[in-house]
Structures are given as C-alpha cells and as structure tokens.
N, C-alpha and C. Protein backbone atom coordinates (compact mmCIF):
# COMPACT_ATOMS: atom_id res chain seq x y z
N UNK A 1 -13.68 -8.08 -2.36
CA UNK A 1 -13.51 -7.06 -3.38
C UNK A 1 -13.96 -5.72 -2.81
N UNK A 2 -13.08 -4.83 -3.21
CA UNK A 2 -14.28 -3.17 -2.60
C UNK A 2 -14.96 -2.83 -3.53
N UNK A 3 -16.08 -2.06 -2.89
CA UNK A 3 -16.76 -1.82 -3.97
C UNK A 3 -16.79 -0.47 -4.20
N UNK A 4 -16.84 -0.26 -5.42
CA UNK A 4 -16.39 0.86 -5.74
C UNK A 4 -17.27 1.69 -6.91
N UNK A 5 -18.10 2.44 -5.44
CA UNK A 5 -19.00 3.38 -5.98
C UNK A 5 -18.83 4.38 -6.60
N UNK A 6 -19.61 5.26 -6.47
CA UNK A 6 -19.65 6.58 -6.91
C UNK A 6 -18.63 7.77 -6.43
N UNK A 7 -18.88 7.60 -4.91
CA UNK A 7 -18.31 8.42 -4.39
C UNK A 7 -16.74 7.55 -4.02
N UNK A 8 -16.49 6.66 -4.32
CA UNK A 8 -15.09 5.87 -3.99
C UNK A 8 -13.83 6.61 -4.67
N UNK A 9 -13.03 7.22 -3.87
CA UNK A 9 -11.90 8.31 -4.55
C UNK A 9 -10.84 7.34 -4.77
N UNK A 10 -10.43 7.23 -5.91
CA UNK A 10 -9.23 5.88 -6.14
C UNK A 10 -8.14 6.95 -6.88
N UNK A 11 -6.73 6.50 -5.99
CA UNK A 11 -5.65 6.77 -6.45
C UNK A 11 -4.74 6.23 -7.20
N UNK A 12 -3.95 6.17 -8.45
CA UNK A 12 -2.77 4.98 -8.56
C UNK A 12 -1.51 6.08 -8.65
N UNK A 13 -0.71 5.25 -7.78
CA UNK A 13 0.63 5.31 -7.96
C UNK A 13 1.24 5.50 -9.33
N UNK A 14 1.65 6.26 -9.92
CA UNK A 14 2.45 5.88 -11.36
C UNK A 14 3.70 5.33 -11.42
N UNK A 15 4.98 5.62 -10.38
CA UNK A 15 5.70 4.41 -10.31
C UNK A 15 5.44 3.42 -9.36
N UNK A 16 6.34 2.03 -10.24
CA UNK A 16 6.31 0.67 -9.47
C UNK A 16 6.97 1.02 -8.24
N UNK A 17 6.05 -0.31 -7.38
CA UNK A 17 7.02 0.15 -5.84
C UNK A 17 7.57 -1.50 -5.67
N UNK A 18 8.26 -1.65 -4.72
CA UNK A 18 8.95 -2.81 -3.75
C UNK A 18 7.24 -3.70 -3.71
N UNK A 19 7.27 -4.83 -3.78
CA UNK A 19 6.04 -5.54 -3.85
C UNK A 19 6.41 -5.91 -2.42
N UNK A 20 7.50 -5.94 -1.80
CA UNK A 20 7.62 -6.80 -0.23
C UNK A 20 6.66 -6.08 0.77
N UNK A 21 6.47 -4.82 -0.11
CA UNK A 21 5.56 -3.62 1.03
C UNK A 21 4.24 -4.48 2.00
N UNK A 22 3.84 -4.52 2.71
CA UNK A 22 2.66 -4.75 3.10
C UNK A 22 1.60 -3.60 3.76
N UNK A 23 0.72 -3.92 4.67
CA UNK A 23 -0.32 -2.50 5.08
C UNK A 23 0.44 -1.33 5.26
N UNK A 24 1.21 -1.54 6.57
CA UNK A 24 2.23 -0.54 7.16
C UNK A 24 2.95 0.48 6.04
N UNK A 25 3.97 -0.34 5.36
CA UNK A 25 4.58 0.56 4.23
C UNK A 25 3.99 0.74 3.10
N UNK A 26 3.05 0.55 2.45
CA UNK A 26 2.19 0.82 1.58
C UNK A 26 1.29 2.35 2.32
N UNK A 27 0.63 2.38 3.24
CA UNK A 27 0.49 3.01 4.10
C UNK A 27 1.25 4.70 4.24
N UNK A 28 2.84 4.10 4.37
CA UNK A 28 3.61 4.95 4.38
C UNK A 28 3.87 5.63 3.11
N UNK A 29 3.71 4.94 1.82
CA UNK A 29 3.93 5.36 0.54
C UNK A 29 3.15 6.19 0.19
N UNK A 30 1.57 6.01 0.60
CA UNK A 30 0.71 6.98 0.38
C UNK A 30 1.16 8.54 1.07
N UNK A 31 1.85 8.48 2.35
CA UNK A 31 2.07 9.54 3.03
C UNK A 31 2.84 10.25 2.28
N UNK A 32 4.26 9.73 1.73
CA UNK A 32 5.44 10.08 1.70
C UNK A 32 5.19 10.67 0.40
N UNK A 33 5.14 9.36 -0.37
CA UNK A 33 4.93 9.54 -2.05
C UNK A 33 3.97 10.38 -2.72
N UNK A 34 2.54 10.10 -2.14
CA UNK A 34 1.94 10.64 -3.37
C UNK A 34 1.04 11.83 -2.07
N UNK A 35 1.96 12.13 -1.23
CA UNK A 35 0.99 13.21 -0.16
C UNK A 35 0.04 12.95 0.10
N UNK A 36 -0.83 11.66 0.41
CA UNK A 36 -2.46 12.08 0.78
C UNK A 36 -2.68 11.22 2.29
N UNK A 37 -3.58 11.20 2.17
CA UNK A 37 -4.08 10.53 3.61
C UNK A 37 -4.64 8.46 3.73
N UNK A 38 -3.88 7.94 4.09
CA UNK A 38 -4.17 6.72 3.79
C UNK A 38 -5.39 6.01 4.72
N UNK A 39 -5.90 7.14 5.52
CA UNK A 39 -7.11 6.35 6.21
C UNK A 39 -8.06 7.68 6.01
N UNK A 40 -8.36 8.00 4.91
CA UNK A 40 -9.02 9.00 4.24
C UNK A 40 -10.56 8.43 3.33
N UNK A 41 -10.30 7.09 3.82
CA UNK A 41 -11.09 5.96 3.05
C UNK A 41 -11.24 6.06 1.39
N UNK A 42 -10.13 6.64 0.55
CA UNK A 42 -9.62 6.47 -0.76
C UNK A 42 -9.05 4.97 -0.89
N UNK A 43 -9.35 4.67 -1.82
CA UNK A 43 -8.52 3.19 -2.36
C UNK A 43 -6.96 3.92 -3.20
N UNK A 44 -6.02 3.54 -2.75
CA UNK A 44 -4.71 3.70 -3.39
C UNK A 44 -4.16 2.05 -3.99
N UNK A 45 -3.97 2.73 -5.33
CA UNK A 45 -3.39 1.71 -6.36
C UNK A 45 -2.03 1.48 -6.86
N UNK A 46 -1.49 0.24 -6.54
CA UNK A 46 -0.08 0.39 -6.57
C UNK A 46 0.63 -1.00 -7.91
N UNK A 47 1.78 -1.03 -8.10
CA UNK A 47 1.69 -1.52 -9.75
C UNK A 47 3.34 -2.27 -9.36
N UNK A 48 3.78 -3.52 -9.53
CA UNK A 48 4.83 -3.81 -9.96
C UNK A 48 5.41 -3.56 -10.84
N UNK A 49 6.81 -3.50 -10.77
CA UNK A 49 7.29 -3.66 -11.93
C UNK A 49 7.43 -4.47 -13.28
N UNK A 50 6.87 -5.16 -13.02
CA UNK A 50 6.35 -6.36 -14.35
C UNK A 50 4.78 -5.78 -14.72
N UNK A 51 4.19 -4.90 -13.69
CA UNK A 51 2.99 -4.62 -14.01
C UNK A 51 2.02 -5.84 -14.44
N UNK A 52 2.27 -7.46 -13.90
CA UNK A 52 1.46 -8.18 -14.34
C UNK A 52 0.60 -8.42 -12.24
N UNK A 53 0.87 -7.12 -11.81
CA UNK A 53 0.33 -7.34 -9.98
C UNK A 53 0.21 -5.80 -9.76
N UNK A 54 -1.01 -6.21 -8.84
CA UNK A 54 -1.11 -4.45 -8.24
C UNK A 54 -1.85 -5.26 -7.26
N UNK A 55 -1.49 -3.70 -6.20
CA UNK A 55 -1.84 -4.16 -4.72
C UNK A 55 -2.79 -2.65 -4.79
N UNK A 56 -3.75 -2.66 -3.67
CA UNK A 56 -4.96 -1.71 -3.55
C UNK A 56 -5.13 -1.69 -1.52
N UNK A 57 -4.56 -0.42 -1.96
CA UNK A 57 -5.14 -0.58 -0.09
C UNK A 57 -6.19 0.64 0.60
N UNK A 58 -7.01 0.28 1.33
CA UNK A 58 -8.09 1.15 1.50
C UNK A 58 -8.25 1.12 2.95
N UNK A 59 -8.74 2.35 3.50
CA UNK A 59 -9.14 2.40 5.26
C UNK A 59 -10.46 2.36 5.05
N UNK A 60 -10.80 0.80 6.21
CA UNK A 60 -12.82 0.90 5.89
C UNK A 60 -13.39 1.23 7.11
N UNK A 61 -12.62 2.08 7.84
CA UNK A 61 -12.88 2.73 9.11
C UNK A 61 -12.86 2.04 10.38
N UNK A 62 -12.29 0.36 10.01
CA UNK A 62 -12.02 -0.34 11.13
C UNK A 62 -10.70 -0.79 10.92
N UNK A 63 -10.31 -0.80 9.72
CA UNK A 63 -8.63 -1.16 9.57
C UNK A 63 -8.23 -1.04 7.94
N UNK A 64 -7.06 -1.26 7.54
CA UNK A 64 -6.62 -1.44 6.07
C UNK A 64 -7.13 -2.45 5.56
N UNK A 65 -7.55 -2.83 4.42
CA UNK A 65 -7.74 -3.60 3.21
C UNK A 65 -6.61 -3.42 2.47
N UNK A 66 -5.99 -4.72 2.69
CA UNK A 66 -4.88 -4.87 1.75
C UNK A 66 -5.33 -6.13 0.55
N UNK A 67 -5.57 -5.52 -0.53
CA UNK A 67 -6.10 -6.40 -2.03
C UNK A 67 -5.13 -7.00 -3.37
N UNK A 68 -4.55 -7.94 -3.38
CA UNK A 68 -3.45 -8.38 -4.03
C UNK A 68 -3.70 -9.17 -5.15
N UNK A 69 -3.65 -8.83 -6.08
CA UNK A 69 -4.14 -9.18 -7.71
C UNK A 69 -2.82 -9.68 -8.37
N UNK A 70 -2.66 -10.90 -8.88
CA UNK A 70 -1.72 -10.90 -9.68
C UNK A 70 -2.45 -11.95 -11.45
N UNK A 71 -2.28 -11.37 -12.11
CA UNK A 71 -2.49 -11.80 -13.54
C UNK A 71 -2.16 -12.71 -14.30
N UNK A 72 -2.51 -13.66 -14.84
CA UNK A 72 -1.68 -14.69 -15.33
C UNK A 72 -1.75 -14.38 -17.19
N UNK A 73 -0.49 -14.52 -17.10
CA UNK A 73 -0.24 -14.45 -19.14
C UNK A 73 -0.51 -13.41 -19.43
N UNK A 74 -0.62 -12.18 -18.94
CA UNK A 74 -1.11 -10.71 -19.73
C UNK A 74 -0.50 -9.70 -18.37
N UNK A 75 -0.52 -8.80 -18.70
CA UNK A 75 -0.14 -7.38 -17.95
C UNK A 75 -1.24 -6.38 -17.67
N UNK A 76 -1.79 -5.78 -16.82
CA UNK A 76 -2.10 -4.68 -16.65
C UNK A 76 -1.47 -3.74 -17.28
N UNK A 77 -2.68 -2.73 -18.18
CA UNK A 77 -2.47 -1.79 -18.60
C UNK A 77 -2.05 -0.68 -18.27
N UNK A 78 -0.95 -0.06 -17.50
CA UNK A 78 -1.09 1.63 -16.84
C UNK A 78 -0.18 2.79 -17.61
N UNK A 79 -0.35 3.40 -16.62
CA UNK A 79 -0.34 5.15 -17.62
C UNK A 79 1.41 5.23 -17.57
N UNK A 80 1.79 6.27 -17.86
CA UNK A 80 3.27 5.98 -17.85
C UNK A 80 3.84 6.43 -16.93
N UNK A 81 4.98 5.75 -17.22
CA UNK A 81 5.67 5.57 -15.65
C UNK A 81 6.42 6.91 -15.07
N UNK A 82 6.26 7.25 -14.28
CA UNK A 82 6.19 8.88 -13.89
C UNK A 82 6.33 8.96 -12.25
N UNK A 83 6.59 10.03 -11.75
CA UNK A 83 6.44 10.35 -10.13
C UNK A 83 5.05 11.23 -10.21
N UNK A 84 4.50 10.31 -8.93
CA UNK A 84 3.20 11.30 -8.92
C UNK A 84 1.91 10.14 -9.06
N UNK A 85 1.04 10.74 -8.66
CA UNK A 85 -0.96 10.03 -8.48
C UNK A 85 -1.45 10.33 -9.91
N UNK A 86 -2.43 9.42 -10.17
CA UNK A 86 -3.75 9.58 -11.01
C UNK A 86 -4.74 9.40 -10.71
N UNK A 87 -5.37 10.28 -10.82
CA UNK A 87 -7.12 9.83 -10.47
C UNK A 87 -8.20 8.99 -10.93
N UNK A 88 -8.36 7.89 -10.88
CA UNK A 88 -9.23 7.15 -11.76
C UNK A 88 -10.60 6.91 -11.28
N UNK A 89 -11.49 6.86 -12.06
CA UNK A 89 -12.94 6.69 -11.77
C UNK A 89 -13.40 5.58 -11.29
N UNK A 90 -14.23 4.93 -10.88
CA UNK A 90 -14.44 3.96 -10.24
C UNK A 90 -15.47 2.50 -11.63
N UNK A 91 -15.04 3.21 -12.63
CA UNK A 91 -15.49 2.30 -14.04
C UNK A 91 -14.33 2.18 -14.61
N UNK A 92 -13.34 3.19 -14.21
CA UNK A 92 -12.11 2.88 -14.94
C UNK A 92 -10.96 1.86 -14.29
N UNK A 93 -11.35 2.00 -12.92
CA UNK A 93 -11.05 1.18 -12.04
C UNK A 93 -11.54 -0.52 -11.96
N UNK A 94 -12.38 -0.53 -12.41
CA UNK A 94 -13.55 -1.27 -12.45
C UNK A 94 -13.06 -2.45 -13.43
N UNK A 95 -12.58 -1.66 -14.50
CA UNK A 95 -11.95 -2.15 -15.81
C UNK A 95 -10.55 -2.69 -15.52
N UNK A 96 -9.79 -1.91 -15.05
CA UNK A 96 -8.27 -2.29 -14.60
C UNK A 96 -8.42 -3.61 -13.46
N UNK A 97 -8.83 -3.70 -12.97
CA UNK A 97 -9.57 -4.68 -12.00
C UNK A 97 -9.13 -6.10 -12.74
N UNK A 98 -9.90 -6.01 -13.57
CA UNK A 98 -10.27 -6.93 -14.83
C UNK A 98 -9.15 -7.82 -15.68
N UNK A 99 -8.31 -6.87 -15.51
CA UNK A 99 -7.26 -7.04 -16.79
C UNK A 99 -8.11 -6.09 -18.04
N UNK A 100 -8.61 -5.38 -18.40
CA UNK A 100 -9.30 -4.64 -19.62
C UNK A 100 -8.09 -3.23 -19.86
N UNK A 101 -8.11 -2.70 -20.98
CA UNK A 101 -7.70 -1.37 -21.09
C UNK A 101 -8.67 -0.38 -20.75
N UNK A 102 -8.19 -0.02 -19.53
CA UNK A 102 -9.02 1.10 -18.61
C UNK A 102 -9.87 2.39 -19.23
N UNK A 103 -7.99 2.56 -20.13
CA UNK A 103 -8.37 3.77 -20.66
C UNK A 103 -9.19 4.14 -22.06
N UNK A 104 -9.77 2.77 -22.04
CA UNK A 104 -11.15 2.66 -23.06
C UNK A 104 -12.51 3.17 -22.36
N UNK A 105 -12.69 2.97 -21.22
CA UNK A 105 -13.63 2.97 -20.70
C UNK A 105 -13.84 4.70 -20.28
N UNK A 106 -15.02 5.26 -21.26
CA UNK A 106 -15.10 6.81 -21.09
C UNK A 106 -17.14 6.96 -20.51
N UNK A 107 -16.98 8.34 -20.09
CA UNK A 107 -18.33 8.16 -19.66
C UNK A 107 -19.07 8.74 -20.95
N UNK A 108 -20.68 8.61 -21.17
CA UNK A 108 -21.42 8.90 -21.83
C UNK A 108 -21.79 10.47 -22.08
N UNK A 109 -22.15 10.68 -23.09
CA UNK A 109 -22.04 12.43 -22.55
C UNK A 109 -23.37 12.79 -22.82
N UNK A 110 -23.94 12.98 -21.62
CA UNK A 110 -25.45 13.30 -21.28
C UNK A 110 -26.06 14.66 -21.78
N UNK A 111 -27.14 14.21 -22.49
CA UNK A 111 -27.49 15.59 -23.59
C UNK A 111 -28.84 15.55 -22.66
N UNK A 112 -28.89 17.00 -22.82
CA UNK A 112 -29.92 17.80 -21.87
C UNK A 112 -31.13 18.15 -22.69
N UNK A 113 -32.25 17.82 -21.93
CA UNK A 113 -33.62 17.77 -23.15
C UNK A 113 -33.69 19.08 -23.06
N UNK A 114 -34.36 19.24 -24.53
CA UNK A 114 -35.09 20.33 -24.91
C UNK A 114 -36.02 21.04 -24.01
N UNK A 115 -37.39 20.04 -23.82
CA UNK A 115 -38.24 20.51 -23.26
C UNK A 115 -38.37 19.81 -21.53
N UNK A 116 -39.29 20.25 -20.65
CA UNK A 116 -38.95 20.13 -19.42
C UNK A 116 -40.93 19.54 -19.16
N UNK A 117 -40.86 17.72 -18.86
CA UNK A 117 -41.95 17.52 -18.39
C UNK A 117 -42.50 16.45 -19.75
C-alpha cells in the first residue's frame, strides 16, 4: 500500500482510461494527459470505465509502483467525468482507497485560541 502522508501530492485522472495500460503507458498518460511529471514522486489516480477499478502509480525513487484495486459488488465513487486532474488530499484518498464516499471526508476547521499560554 503507499502511504500516504501529509506531504503525498495525489492526482486523479477524471476520465476513464484503457485498463490494458501498464507502468510505461500509464506513465505516458500522466505526461500527455494531465501535464505533470510521473517520477515527481506524486501518486496519480486512474479510474475504469465501470469505475468498479482504479490503478495508482507512483515514482518511489527507485522505480514505479503500479497499485491495482478492483471492487467487488459496489463502484468507486468519482467526480465527474471530464478532461483534466483533481487534487485530492491524502484522507480523501485514504477514503476512496476504501470504497467510502471520498467526498464526505472534509477537514476540521481549527479555531484559534483566544489566549496564548
């Protein structure tokens, strides 16, 4: 599994791609498709068309991580289907992971004390 900290920059794909892809062209999709750098050590998130599989590929500075999830009886939740990246957090990620609706998962909103000490 990666783990996926704080600082872990995760991308998803918003359209489905060819599932036949492996490192190489997945790789290339990041280049082509969504412009970024695929050994940038970002996790890029990618979605079938049944959306019940997503593939995750990451540079861990010695080679690709190619991560292949497929779901049984339910679908992954994603955003709509569009050209172009989303940025997801690494709790929202965390959640999609899961099978959960991602886009439940919001951060806390940290109230700043009054006094100091």
């Amino acid at each position: 599994m990666i783990a996926a900290g704080a600082d872990l920059k995760i991308y998803v794909a918003t359209r489905p791609i060819d599932f036949r892809c492996g490192h190489d062209g997945l790789a290339a999709k990041v280049q082509e498709m969504l412009r970024l750098d695929p050994f940038s050590g970002a996790a890029f998130v990618f979605r079938s068309k049944r959306a019940d599989r997503i593939k995750i590929l990451v540079w861990d500075r010695t080679g690709l991580v190619l991560v292949h999830k497929r779901l049984e009886g339910c679908k992954f939740v994603w955003p709509t289907i569009a050209d172009g990246v989303m940025r997801m957090s690494p709790a929202m990620f965390a959640a999609l992971f899961e099978g959960l609706d991602w886009r439940l998962v919001r951060p806390e909103e940290a109230r700043r004390p009054q006094v100091a000490g």
